[in-house]
Protein backbone atom coordinates (compact mmCIF):
# COMPACT_ATOMS: atom_id res chain seq x y z
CA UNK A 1 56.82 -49.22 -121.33
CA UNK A 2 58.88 -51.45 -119.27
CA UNK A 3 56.39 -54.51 -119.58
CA UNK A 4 57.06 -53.95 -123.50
CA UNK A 5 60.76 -53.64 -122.77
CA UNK A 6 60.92 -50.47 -124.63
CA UNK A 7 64.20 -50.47 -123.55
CA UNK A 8 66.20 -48.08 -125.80
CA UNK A 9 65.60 -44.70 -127.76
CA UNK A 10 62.95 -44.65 -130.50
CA UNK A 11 60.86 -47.38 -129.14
CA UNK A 12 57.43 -47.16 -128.95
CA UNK A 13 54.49 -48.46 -126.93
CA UNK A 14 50.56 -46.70 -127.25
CA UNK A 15 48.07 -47.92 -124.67
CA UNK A 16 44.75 -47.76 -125.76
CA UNK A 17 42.15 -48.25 -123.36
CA UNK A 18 39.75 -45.19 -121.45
CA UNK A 19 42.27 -43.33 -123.44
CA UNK A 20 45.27 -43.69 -125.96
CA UNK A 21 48.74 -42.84 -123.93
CA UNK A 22 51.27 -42.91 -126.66
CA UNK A 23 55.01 -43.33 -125.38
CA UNK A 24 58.31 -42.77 -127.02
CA UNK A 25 61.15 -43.44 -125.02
CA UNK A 26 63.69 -40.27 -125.39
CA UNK A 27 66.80 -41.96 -123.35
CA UNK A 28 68.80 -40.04 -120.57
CA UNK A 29 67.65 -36.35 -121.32
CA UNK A 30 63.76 -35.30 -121.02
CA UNK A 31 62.29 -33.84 -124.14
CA UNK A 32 60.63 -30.10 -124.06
CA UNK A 33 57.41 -29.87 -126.43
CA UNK A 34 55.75 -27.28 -128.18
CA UNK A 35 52.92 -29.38 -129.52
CA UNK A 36 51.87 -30.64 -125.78
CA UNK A 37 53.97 -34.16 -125.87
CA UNK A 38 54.56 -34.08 -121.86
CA UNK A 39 58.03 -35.60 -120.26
CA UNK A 40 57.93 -38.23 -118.02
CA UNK A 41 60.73 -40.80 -115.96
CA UNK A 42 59.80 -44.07 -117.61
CA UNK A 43 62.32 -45.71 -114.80
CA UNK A 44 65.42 -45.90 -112.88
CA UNK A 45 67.99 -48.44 -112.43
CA UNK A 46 71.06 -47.53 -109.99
CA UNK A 47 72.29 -44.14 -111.47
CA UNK A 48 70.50 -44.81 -115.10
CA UNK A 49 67.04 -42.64 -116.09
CA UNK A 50 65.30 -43.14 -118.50
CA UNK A 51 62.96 -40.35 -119.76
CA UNK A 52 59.93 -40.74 -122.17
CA UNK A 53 57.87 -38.49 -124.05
CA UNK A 54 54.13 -39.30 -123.84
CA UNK A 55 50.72 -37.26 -126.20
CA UNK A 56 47.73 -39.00 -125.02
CA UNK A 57 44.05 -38.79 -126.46
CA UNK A 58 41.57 -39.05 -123.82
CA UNK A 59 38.09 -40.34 -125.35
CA UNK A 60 39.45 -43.64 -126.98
CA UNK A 61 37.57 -46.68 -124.90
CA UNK A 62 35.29 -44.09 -123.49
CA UNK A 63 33.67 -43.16 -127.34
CA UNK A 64 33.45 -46.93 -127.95
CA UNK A 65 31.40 -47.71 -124.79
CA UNK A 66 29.30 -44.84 -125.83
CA UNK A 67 28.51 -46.16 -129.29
CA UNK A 68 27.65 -49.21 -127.92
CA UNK A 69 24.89 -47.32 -125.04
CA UNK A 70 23.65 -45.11 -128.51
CA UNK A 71 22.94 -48.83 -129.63
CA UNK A 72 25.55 -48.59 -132.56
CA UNK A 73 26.43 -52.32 -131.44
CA UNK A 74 25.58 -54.67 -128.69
CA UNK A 75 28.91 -56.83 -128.44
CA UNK A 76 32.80 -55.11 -128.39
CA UNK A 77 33.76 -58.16 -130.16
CA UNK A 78 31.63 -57.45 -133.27
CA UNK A 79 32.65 -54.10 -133.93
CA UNK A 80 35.91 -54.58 -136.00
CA UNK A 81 33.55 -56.99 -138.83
CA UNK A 82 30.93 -53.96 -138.34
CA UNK A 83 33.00 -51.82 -139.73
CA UNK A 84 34.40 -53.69 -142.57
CA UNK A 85 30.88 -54.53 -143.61
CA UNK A 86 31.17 -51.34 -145.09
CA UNK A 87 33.73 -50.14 -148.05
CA UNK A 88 33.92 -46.73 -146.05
CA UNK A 89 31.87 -44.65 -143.47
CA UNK A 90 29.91 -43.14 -146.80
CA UNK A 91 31.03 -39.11 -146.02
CA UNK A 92 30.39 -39.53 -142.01
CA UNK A 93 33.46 -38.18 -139.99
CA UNK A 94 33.49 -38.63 -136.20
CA UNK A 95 35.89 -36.23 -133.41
CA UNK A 96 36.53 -37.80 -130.43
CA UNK A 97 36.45 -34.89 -127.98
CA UNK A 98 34.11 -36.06 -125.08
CA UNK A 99 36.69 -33.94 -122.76
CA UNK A 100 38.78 -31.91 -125.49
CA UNK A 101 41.31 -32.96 -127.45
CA UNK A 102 44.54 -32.79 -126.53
CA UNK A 103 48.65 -32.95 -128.44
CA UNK A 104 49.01 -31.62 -130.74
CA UNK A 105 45.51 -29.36 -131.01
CA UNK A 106 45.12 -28.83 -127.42
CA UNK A 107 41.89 -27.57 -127.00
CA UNK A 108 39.95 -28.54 -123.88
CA UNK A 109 36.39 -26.77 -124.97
CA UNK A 110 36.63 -28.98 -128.01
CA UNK A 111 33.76 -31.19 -128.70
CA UNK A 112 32.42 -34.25 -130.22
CA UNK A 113 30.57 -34.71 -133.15
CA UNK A 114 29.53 -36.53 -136.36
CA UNK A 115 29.50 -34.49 -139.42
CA UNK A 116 28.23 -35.43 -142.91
CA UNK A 117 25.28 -37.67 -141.58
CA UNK A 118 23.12 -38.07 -144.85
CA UNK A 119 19.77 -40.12 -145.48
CA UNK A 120 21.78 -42.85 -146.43
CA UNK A 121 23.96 -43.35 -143.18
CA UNK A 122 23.64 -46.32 -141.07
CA UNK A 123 24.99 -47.44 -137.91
CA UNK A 124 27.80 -49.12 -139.75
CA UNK A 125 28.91 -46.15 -141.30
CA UNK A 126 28.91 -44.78 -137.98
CA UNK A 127 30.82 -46.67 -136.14
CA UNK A 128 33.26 -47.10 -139.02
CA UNK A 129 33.62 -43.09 -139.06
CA UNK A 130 34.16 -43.60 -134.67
CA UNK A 131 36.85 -45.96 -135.28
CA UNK A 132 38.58 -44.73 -137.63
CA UNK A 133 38.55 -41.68 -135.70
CA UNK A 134 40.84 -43.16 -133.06
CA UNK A 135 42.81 -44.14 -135.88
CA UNK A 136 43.59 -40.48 -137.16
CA UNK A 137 44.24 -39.18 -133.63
CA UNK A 138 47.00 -42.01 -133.40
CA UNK A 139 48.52 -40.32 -136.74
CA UNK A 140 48.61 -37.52 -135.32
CA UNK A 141 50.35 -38.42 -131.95
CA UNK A 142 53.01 -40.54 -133.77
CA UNK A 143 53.69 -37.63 -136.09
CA UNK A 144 54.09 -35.20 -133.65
CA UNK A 145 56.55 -37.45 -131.66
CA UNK A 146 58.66 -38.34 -134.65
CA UNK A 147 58.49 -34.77 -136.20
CA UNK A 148 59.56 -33.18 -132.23
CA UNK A 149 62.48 -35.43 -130.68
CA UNK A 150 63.75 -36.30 -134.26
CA UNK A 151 64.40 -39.92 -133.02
CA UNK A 152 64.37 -42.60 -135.63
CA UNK A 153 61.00 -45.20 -134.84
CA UNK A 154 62.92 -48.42 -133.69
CA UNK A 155 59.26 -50.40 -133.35
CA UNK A 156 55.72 -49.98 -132.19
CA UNK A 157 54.07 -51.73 -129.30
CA UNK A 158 50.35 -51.71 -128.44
CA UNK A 159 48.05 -52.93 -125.53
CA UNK A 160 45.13 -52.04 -123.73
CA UNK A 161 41.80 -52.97 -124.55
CA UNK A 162 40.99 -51.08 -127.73
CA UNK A 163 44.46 -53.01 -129.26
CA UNK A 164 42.07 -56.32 -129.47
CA UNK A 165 40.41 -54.77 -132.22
CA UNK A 166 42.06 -55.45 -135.40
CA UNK A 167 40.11 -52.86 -137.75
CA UNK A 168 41.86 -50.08 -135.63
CA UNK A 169 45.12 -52.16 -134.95
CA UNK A 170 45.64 -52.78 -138.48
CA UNK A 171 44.24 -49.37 -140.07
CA UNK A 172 47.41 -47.75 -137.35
CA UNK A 173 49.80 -49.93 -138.72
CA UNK A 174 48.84 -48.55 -142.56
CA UNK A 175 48.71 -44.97 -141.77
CA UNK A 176 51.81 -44.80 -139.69
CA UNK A 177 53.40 -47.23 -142.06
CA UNK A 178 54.71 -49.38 -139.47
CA UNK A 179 54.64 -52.83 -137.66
CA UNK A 180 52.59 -52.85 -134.72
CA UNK A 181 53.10 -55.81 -132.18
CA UNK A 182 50.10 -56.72 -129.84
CA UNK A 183 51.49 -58.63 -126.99
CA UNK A 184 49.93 -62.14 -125.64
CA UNK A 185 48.74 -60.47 -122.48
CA UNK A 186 47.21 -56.82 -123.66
CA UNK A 187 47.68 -55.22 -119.46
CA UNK A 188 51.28 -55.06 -119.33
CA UNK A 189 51.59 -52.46 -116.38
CA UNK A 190 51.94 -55.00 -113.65
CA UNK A 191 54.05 -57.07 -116.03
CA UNK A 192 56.64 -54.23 -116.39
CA UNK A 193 56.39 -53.58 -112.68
CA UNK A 194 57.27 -57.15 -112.00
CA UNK A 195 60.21 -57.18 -114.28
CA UNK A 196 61.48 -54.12 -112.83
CA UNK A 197 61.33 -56.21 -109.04
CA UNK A 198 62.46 -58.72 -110.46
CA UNK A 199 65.93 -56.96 -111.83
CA UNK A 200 66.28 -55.77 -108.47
CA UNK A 201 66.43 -59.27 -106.70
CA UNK A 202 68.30 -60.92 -109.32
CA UNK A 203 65.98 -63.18 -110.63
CA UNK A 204 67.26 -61.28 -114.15
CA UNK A 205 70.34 -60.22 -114.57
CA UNK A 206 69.94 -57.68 -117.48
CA UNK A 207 67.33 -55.97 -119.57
CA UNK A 208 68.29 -58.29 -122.37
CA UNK A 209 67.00 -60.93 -120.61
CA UNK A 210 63.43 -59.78 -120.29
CA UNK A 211 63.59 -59.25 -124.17
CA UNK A 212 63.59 -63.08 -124.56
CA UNK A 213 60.55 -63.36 -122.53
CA UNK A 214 58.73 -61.11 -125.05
CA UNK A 215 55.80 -62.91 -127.41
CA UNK A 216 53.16 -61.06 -129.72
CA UNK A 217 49.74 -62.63 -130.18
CA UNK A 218 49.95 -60.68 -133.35
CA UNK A 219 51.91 -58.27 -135.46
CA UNK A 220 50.11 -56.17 -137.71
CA UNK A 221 52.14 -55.32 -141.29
CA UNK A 222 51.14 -52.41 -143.08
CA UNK A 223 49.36 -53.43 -146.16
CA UNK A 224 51.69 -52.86 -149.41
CA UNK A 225 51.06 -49.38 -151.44
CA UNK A 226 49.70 -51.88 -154.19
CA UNK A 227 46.84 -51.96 -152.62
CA UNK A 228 46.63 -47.52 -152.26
CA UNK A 229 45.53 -47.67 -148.64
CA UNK A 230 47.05 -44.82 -148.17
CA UNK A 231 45.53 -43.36 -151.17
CA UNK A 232 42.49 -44.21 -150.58
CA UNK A 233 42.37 -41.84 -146.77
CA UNK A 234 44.68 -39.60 -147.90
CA UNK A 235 41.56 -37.33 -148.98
CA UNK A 236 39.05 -38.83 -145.98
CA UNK A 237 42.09 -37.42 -143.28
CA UNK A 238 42.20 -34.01 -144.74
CA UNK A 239 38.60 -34.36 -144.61
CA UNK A 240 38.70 -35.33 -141.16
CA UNK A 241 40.73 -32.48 -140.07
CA UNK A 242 38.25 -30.16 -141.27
CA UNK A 243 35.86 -32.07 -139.15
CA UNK A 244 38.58 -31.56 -136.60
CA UNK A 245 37.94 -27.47 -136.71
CA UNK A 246 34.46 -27.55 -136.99
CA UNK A 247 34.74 -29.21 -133.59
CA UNK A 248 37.16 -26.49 -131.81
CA UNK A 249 35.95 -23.50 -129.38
CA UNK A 250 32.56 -25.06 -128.91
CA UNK A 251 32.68 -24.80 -125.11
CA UNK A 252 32.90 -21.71 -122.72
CA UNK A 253 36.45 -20.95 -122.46
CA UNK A 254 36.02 -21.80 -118.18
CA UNK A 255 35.36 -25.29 -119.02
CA UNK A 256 37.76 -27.77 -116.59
């Protein structure tokens, strides 16, 4: 959060990488959650805390790397044009639940699966239906954040490596509905801890400062309604969330 300088209330910053740690930061007071968002000190300067509010969804890298040893692709860098070789995943829904899912379902004997496979499926549709499963669980972390603490969205950040791929970067930034910034450098927790030593010795003098040292390799614009984006997966979502329940209870209930 600090690397982003998500400095004030309502600012954003989701790490995707092994797993997608969404952030919100919540200001001096730490938020309580009923929908599993957990509260965390972001940092502190002299007297000054700052709390944050963080979902996370565990199996985001991890259910890439196992499409990829299923043979669904051979290179990480090809899977974005993969999926848009396809107009849509052709009825195939994917849940990301390798170890549960977590806010706001929280159910750890959750499991994964594909659901709808047909004779016509291919590995496109696949991995189209696995990515734009990490898409949906992103929806649902930024909509339980903004529906809990009530804070108006100042802006979204994203890093880690699942951020380098631009079919799930800029499907995010349509169903959310808002600009997502991917930063130069997409590892920014030994940037923010550098900043934060750097305060302390004076080689900053202020927060604002570090703001000006900010640059995105890209920001991704949600597309205009013209186009019925959201139209188009308003239906595949619900969809999805059935998926979703199918998926629930699966383990015993002693699983860690």
């Amino acid at each position: 959060m600090f690397g982003e300088c998500c400095f004030d209330p309502g600012d954003v910053k989701c790490t995707m990488g092994t797993g997608t740690f969404m952030d919100i930061n919540v200001g001096s007071s730490p938020h309580t959650s009923l929908k599993g968002l957990y509260p965390l000190i972001g940092w502190k300067i002299g007297e000054e805390i700052t709390f944050l509010a963080e979902g996370n969804a565990s199996d985001s890298g991890t259910a890439i790397d196992w499409a990829r040893s299923i043979g669904l692709f051979e290179d990480y860098t090809e899977t974005a044009d993969i999926a848009e070789s396809v107009e849509d995943s052709d009825g195939v829904y994917f849940v990301p639940a390798f170890t549960g899912l977590q806010a706001p379902v929280n159910d750890n004997s959750a499991c994964s699966l594909f659901l709808g496979l047909s004779s016509t499926t291919t590995k496109a549709h696949m991995l189209r239906a696995l990515l734009e499963s990490l898409v949906f669980r992103n929806k649902q972390l930024y909509e339980t954040m903004l529906n809990e603490t009530k804070i108006p969205i100042t802006y979204i950040r994203a890093d880690g490596g699942v951020s380098n791929n631009d079919f799930v970067m800029q499907l995010t930034a349509d169903l959310l509905n808002r600009p997502i910034s991917r930063p130069k450098h997409v590892d920014m927790s030994s940037l923010g801890a550098a900043f934060l030593a750097g305060l302390a010795v004076g080689v900053w003098k202020s927060k604002e400062e570090l703001k000006d040292l900010q640059s995105a390799e890209k920001v991704f614009q949600p597309r205009p309604a013209s186009e019925g984006i959201w139209e188009k997966y308003r239906p595949i979502v619900e969809e999805w969330e059935r998926a979703v329940k199918r998926s629930l209870y699966w383990y015993p209930a002693q699983r860690e």
